[in-house]
N, C-alpha and C. Protein backbone atom coordinates (compact mmCIF):
# COMPACT_ATOMS: atom_id res chain seq x y z
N UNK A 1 80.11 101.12 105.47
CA UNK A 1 80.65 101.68 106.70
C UNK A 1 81.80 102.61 106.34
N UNK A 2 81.74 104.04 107.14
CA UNK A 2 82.67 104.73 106.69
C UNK A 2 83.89 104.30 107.61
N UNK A 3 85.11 104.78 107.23
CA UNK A 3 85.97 104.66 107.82
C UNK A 3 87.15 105.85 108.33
N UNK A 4 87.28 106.08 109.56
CA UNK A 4 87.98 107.50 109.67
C UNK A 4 89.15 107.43 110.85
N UNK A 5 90.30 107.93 110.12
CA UNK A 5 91.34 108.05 110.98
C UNK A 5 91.49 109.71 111.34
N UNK A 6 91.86 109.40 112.96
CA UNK A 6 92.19 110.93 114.11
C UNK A 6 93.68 110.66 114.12
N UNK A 7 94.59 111.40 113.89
CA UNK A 7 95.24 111.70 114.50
C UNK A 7 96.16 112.56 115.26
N UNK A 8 97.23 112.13 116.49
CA UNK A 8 97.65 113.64 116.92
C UNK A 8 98.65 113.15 116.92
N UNK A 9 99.55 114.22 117.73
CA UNK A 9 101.15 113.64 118.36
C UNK A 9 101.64 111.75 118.50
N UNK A 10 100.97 111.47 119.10
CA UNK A 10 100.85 110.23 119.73
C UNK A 10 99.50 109.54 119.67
N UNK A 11 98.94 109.78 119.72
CA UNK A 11 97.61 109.49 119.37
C UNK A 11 96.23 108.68 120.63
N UNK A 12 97.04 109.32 121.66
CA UNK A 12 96.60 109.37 123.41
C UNK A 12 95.48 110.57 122.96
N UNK A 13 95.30 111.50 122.86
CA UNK A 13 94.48 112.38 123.09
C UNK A 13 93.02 111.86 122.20
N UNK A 14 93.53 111.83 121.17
CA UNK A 14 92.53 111.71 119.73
C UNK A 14 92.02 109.86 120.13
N UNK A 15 92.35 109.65 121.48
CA UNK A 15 91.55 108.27 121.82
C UNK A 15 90.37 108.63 122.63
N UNK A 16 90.60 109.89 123.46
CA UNK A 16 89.62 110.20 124.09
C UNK A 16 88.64 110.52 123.02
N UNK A 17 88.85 111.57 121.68
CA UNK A 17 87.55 111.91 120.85
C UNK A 17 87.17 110.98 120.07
N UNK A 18 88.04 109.92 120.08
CA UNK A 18 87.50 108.76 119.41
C UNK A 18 86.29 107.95 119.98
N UNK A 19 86.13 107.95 121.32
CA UNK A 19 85.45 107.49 122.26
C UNK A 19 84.27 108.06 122.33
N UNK A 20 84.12 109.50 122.34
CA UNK A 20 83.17 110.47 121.83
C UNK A 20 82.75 110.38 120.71
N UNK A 21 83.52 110.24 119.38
CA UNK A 21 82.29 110.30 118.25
C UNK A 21 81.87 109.24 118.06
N UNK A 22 82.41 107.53 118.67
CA UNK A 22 81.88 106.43 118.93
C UNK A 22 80.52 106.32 119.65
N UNK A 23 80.26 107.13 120.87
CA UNK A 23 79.01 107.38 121.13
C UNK A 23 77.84 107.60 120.71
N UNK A 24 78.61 109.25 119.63
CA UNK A 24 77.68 110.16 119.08
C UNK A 24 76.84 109.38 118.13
N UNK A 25 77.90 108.50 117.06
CA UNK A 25 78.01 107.27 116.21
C UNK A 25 77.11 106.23 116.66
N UNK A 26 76.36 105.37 117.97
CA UNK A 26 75.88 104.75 118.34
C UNK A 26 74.35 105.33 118.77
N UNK A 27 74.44 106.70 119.21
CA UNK A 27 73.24 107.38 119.45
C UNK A 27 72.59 107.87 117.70
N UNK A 28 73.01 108.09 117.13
CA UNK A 28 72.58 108.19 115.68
C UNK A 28 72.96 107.00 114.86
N UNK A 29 73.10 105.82 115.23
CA UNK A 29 72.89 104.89 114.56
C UNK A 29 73.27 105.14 113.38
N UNK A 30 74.81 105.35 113.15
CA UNK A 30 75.84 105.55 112.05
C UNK A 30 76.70 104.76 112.14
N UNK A 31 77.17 103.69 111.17
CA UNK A 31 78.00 102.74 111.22
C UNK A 31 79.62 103.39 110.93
N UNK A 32 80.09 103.56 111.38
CA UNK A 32 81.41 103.96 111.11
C UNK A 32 82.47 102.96 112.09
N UNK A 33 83.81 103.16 111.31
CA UNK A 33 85.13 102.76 111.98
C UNK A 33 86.05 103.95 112.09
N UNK A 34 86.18 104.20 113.82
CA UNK A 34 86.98 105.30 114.02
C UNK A 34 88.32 104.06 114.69
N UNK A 35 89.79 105.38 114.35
CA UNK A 35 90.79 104.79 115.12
C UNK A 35 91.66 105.65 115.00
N UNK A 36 92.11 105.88 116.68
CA UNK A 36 93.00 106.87 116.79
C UNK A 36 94.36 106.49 116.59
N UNK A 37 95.59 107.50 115.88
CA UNK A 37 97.30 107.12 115.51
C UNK A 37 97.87 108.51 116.13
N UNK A 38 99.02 108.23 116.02
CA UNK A 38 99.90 109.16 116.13
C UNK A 38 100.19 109.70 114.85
N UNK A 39 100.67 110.93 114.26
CA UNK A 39 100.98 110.80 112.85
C UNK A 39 102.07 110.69 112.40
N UNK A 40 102.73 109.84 112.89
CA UNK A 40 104.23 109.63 112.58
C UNK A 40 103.62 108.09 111.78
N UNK A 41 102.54 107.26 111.59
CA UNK A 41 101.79 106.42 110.95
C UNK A 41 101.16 107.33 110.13
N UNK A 42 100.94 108.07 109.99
CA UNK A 42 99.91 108.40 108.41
C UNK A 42 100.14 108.27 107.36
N UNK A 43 101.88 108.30 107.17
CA UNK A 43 101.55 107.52 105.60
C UNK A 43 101.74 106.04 105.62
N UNK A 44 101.55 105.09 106.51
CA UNK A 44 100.95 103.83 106.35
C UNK A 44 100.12 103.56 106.65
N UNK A 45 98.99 104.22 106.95
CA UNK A 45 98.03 104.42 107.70
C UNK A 45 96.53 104.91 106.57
N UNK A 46 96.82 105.85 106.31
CA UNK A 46 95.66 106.44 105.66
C UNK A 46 95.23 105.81 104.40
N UNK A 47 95.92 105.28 103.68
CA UNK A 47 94.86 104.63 102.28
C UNK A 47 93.97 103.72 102.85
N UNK A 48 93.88 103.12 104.11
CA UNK A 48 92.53 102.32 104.64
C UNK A 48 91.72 102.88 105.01
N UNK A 49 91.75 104.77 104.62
CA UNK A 49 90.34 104.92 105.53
C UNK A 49 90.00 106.12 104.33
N UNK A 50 88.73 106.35 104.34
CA UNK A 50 87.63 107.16 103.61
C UNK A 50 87.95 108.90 103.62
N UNK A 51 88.74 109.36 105.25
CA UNK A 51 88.99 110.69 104.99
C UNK A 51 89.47 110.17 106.46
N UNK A 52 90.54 111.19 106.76
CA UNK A 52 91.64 111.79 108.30
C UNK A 52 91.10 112.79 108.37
N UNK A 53 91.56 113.37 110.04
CA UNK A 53 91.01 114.27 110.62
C UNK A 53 92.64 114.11 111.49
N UNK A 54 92.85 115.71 111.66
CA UNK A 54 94.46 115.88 112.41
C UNK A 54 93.51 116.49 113.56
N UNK A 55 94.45 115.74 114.66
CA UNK A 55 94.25 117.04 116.23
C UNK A 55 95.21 118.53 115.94
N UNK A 56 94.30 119.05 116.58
CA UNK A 56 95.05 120.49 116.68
C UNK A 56 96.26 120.91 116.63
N UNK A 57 96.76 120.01 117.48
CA UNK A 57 98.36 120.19 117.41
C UNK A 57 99.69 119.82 116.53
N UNK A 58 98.67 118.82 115.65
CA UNK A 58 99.74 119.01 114.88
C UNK A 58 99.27 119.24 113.29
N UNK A 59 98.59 120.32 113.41
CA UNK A 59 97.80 121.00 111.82
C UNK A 59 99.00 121.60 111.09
N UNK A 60 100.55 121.67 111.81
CA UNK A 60 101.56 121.63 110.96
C UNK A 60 101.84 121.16 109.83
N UNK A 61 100.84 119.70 110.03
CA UNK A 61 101.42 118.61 109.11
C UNK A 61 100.08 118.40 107.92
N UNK A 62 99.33 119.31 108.16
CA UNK A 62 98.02 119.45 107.02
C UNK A 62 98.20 119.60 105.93
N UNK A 63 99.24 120.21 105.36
CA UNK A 63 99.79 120.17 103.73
C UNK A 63 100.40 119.12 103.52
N UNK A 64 100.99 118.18 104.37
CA UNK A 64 101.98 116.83 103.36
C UNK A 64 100.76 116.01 103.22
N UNK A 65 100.42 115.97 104.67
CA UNK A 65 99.34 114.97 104.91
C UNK A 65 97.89 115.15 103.76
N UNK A 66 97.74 116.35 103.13
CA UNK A 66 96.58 116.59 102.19
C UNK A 66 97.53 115.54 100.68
N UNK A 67 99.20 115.84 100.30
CA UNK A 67 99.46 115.91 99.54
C UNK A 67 99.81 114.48 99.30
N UNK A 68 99.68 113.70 100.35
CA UNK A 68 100.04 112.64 100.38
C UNK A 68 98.81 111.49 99.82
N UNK A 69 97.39 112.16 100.86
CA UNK A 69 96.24 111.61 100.48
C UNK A 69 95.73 111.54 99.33
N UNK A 70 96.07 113.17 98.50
CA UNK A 70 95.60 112.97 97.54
C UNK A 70 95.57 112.44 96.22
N UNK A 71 96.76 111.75 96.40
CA UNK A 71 96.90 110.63 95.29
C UNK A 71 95.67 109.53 95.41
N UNK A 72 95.28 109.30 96.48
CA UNK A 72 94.21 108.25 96.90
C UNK A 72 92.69 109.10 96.75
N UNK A 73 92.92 110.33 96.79
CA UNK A 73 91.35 111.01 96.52
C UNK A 73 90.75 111.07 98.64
N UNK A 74 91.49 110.93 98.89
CA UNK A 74 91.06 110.74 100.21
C UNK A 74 90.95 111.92 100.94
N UNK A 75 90.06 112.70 101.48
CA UNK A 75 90.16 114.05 102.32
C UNK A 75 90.55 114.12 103.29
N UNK A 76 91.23 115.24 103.83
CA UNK A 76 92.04 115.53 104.85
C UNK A 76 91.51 116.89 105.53
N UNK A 77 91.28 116.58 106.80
CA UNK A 77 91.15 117.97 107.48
C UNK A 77 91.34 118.03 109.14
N UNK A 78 91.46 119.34 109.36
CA UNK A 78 92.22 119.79 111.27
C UNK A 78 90.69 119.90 112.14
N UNK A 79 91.04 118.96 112.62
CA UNK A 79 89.57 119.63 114.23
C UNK A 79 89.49 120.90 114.63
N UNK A 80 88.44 121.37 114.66
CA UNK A 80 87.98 122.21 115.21
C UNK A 80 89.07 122.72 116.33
N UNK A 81 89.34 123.58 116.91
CA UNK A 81 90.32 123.29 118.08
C UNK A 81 89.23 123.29 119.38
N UNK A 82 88.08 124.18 119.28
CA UNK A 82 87.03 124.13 120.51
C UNK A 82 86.36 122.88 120.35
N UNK A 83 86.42 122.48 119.24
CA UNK A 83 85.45 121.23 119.25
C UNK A 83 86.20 119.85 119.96
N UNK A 84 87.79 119.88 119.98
CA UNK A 84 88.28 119.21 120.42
C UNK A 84 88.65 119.26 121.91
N UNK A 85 89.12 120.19 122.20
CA UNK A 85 88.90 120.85 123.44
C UNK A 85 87.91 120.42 124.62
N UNK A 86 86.82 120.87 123.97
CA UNK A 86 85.09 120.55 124.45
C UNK A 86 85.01 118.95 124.33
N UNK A 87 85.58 118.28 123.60
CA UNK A 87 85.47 116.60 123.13
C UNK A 87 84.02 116.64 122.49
N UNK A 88 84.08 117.23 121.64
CA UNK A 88 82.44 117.30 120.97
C UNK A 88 82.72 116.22 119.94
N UNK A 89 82.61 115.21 120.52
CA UNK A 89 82.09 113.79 119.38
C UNK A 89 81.65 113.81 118.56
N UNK A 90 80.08 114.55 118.33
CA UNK A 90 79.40 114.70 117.74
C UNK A 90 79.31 115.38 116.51
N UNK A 91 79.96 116.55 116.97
CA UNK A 91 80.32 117.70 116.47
C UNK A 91 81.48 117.53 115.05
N UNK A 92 82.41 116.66 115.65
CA UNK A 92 83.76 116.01 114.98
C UNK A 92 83.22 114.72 113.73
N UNK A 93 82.43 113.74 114.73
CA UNK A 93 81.66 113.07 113.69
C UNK A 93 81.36 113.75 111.97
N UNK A 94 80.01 114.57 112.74
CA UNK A 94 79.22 115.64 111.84
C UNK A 94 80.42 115.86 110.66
N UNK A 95 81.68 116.62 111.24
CA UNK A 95 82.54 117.22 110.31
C UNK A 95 83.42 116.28 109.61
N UNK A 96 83.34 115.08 109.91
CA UNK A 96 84.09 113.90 109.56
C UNK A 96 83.23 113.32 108.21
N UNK A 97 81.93 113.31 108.35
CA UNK A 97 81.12 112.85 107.24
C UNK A 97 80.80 113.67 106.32
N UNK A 98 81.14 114.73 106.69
CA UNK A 98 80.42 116.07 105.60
C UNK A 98 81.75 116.43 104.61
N UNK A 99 83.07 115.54 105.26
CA UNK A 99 84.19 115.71 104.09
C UNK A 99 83.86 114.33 103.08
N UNK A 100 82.99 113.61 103.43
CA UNK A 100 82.75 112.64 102.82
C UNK A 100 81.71 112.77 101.69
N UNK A 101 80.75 113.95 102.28
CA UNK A 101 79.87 113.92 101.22
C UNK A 101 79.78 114.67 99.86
């Protein structure tokens, strides 16, 4: 089972797309663990999961947060901003596993 942390500001928003790629995740019969944070948790946060995904708003923080992971080998990357926007679950999923592969 993969495992993938969203996060944003607070981590209210990135609950709604969590909810969405949980779907997408159940309609394609993909075992994953999603869970949305704020990223003021990411560095206690991320060595439990397989690869992060930042909300849009705070892609400020995409360089510590890469530099931090990568001691762990763990990938890091920013949502789409339309894809988040749109709440494309699916879409986010898709891009969530393909840093995996």
């Amino acid at each position: 089972m993969k495992r993938i942390l969203i996060c944003c500001a607070a981590g209210l928003s990135t609950s709604m797309v969590v909810n969405r790629m949980r779907q997408a995740a159940e309609q394609q019969n993909i075992a994953v663990e999603l869970n949305a944070a704020g990223i003021n948790v990411f560095t206690e946060s991320f060595s439990r999961y397989d690869c992060c995904l930042l909300g849009p708003q705070v892609k400020t923080h995409l360089e510590a947060c890469r530099a931090k992971a990568a001691t762990s080998q763990i990938p890091v990357s920013v949502i789409n901003s339309m894809d988040y926007g749109m709440m494309r679950g699916d879409k986010i999923l898709a891009d969530a596993l393909a840093l995996l592969a």
